[in-house]
N, C-alpha and C. Protein backbone atom coordinates (compact mmCIF):
# COMPACT_ATOMS: atom_id res chain seq x y z
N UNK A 1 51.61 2.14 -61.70
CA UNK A 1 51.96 1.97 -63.11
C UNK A 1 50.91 2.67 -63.98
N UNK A 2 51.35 3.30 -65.12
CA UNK A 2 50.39 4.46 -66.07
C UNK A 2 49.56 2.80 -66.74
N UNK A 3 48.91 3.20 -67.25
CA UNK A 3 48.18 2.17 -68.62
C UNK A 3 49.34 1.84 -69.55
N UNK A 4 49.91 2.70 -70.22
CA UNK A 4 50.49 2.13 -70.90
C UNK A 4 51.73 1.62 -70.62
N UNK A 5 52.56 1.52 -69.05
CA UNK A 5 53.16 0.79 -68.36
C UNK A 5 52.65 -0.66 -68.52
N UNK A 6 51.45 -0.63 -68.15
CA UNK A 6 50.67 -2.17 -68.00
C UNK A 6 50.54 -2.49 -69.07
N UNK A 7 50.26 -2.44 -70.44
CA UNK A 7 49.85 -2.54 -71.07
C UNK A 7 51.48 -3.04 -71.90
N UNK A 8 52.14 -2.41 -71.83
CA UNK A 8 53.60 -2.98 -71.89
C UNK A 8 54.33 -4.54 -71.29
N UNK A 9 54.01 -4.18 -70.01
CA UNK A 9 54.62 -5.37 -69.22
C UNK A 9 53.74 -6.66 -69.79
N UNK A 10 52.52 -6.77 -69.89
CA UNK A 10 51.86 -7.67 -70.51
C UNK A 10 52.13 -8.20 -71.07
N UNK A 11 52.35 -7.45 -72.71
CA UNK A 11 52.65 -7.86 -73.49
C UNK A 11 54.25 -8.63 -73.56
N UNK A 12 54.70 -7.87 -73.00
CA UNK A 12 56.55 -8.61 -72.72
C UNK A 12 56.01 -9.86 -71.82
N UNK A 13 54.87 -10.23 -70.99
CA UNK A 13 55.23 -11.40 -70.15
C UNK A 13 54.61 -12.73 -70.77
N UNK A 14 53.70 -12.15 -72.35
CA UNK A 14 53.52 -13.40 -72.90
C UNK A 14 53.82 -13.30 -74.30
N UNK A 15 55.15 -12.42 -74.34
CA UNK A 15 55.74 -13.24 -75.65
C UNK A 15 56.40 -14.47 -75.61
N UNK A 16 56.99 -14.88 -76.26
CA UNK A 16 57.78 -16.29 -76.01
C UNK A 16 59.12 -16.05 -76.40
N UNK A 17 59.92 -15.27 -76.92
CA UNK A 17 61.01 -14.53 -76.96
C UNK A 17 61.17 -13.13 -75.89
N UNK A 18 61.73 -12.82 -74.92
CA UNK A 18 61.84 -12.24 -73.81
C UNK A 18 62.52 -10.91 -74.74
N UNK A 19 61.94 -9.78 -74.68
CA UNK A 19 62.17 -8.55 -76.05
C UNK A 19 61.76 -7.10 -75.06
N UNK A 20 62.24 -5.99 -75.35
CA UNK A 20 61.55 -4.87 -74.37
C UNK A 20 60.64 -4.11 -75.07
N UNK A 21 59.73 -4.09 -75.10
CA UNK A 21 58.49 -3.61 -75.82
C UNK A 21 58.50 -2.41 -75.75
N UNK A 22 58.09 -1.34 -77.03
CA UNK A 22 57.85 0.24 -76.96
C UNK A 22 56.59 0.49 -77.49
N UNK A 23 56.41 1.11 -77.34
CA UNK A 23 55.20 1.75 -77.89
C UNK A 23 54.48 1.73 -79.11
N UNK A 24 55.85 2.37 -80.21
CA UNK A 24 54.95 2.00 -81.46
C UNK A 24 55.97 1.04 -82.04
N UNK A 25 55.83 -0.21 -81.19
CA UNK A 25 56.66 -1.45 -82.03
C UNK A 25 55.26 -1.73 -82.29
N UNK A 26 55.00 -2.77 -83.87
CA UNK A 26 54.07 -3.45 -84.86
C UNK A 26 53.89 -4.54 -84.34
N UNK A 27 52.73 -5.25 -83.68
CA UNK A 27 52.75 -6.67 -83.16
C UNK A 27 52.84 -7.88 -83.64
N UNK A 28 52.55 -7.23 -85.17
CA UNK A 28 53.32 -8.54 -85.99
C UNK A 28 54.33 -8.66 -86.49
N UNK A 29 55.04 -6.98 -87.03
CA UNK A 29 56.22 -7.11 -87.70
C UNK A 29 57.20 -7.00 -86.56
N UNK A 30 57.26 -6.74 -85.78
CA UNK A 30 58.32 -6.41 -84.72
C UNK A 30 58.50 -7.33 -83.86
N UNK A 31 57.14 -7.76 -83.32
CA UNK A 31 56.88 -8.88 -82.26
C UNK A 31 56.72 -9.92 -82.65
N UNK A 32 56.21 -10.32 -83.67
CA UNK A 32 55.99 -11.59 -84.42
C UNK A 32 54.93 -12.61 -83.79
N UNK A 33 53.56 -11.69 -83.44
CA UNK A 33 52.46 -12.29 -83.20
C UNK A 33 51.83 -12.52 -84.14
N UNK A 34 51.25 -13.71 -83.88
CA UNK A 34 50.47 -14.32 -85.07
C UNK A 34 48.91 -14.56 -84.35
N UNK A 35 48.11 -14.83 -84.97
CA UNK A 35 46.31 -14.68 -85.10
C UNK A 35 46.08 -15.83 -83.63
N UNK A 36 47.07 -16.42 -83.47
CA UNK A 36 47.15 -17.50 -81.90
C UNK A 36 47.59 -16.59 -81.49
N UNK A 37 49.07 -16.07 -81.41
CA UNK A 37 49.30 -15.01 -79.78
C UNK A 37 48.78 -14.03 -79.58
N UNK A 38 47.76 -13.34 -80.54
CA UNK A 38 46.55 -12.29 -80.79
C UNK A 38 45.93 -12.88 -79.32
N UNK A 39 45.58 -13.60 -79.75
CA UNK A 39 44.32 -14.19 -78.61
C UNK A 39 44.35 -14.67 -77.36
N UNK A 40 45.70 -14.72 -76.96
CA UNK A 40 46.39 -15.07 -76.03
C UNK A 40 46.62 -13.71 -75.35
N UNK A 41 47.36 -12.75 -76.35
CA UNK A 41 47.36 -11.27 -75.70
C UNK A 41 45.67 -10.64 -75.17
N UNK A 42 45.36 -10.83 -76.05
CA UNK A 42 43.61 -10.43 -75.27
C UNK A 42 43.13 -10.59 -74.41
N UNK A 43 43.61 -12.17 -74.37
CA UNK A 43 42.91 -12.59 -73.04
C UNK A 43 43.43 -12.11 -71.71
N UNK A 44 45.12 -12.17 -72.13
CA UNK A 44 45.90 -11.64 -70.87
C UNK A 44 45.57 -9.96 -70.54
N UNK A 45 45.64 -9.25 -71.13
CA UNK A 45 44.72 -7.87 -71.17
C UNK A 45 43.90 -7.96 -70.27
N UNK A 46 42.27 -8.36 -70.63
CA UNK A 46 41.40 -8.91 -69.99
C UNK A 46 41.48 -8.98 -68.82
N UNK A 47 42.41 -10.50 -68.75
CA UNK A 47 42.66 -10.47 -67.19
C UNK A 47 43.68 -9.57 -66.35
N UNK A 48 44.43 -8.68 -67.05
CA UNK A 48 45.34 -7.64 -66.06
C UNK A 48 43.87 -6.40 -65.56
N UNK A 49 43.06 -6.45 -66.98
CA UNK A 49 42.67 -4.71 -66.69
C UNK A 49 41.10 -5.12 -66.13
N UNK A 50 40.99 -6.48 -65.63
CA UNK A 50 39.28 -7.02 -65.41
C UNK A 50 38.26 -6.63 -66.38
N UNK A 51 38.48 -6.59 -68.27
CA UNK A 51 37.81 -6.44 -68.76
C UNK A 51 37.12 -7.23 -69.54
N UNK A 52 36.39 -7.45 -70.41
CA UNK A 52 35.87 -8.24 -71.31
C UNK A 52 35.95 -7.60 -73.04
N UNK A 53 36.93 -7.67 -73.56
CA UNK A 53 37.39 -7.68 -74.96
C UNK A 53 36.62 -7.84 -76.26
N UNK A 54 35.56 -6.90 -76.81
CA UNK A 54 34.66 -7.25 -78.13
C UNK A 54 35.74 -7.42 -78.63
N UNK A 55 35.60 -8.34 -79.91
CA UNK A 55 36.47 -8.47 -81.01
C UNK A 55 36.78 -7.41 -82.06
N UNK A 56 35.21 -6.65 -81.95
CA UNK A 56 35.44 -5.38 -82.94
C UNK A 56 35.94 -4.26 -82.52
N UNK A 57 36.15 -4.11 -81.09
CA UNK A 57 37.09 -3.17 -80.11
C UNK A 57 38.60 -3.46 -80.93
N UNK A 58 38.99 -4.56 -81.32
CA UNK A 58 40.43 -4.75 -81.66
C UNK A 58 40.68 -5.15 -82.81
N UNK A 59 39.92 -4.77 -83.92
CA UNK A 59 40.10 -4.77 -85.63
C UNK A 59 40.83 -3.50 -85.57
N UNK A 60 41.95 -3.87 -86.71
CA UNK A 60 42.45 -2.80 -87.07
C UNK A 60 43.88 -2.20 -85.86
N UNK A 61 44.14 -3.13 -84.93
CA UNK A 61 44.79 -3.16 -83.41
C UNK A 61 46.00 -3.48 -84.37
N UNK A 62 47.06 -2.41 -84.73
CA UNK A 62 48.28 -3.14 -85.23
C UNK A 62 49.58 -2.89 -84.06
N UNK A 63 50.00 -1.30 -83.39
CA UNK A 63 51.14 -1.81 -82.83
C UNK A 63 50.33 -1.56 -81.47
N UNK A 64 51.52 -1.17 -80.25
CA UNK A 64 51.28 -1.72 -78.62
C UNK A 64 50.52 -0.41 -78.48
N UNK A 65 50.98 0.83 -79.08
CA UNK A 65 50.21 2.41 -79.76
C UNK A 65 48.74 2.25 -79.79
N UNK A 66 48.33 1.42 -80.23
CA UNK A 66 46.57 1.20 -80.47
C UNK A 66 46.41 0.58 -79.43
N UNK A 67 47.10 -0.89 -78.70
CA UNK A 67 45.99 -1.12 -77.84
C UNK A 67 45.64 0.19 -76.95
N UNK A 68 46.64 0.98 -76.54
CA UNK A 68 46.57 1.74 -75.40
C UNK A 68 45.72 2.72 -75.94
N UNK A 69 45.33 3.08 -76.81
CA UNK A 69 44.45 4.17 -77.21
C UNK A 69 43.13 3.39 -77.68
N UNK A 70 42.96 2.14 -77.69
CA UNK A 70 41.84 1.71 -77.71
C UNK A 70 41.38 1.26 -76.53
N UNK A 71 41.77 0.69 -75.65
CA UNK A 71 41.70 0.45 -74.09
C UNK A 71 40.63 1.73 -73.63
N UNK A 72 41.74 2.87 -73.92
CA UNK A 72 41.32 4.40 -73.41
C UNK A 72 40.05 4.77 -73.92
N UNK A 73 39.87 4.25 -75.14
CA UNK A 73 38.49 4.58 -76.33
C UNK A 73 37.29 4.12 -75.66
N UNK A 74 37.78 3.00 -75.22
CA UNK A 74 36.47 1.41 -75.24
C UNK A 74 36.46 0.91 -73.96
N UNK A 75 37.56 1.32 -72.99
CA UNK A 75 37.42 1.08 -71.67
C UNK A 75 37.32 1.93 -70.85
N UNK A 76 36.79 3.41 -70.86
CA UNK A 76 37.51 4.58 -69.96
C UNK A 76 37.34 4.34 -68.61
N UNK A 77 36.85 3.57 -68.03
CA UNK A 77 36.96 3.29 -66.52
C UNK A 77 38.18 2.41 -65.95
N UNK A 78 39.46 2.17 -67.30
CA UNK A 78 40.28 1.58 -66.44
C UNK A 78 41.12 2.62 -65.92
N UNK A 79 41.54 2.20 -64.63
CA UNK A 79 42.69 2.93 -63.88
C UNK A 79 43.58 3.05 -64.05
N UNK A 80 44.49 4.05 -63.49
CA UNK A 80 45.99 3.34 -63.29
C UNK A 80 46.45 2.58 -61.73
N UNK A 81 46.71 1.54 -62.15
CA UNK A 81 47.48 0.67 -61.21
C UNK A 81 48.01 1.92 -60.04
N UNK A 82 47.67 1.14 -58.66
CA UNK A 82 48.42 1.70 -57.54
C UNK A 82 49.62 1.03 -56.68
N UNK A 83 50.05 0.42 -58.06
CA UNK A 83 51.50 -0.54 -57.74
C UNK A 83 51.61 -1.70 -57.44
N UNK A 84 50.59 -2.35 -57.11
CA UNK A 84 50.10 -3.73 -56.43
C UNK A 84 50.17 -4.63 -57.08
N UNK A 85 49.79 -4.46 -58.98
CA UNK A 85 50.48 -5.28 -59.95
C UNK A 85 51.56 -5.35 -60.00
């Protein structure tokens, strides 16, 4: 799976409305995350990509478009998945 494969499925496995996520859908206007499922998505991140999440890494984080280009910014040692997720 690419990054932004993963970075997709994630997010679809902890919304609470079951929705197919794109790229530059808005995580609040589209998805309807609020400042709780913010933090919930982070954490799940975190634990898909084994990272640890500054808060100031994700100011300014509006659609699924930024995480993946901030991931890439602020994490460059993550991989891509060799399918096993």
């Amino acid at each position: 799976m690419t990054l932004e494969e993963r970075v997709i499925k994630t997010i679809e496995d902890n919304l609470e409305k079951k929705e197919k996520v794109t790229l530059h859908m808005n995580l609040r206007n589209d998805l309807g995350l609020d400042s709780f499922a913010m933090v919930i998505l982070i954490n799940a991140l975190e634990d898909e990509f084994g990272i640890t999440i500054e808060e100031r890494n994700f100011n300014g984080i509006n659609s699924v478009f930024d995480i993946v280009n901030g991931l890439k910014q602020h994490y460059p040692d993550i991989k891509e998945s060799n399918g096993k997720k």
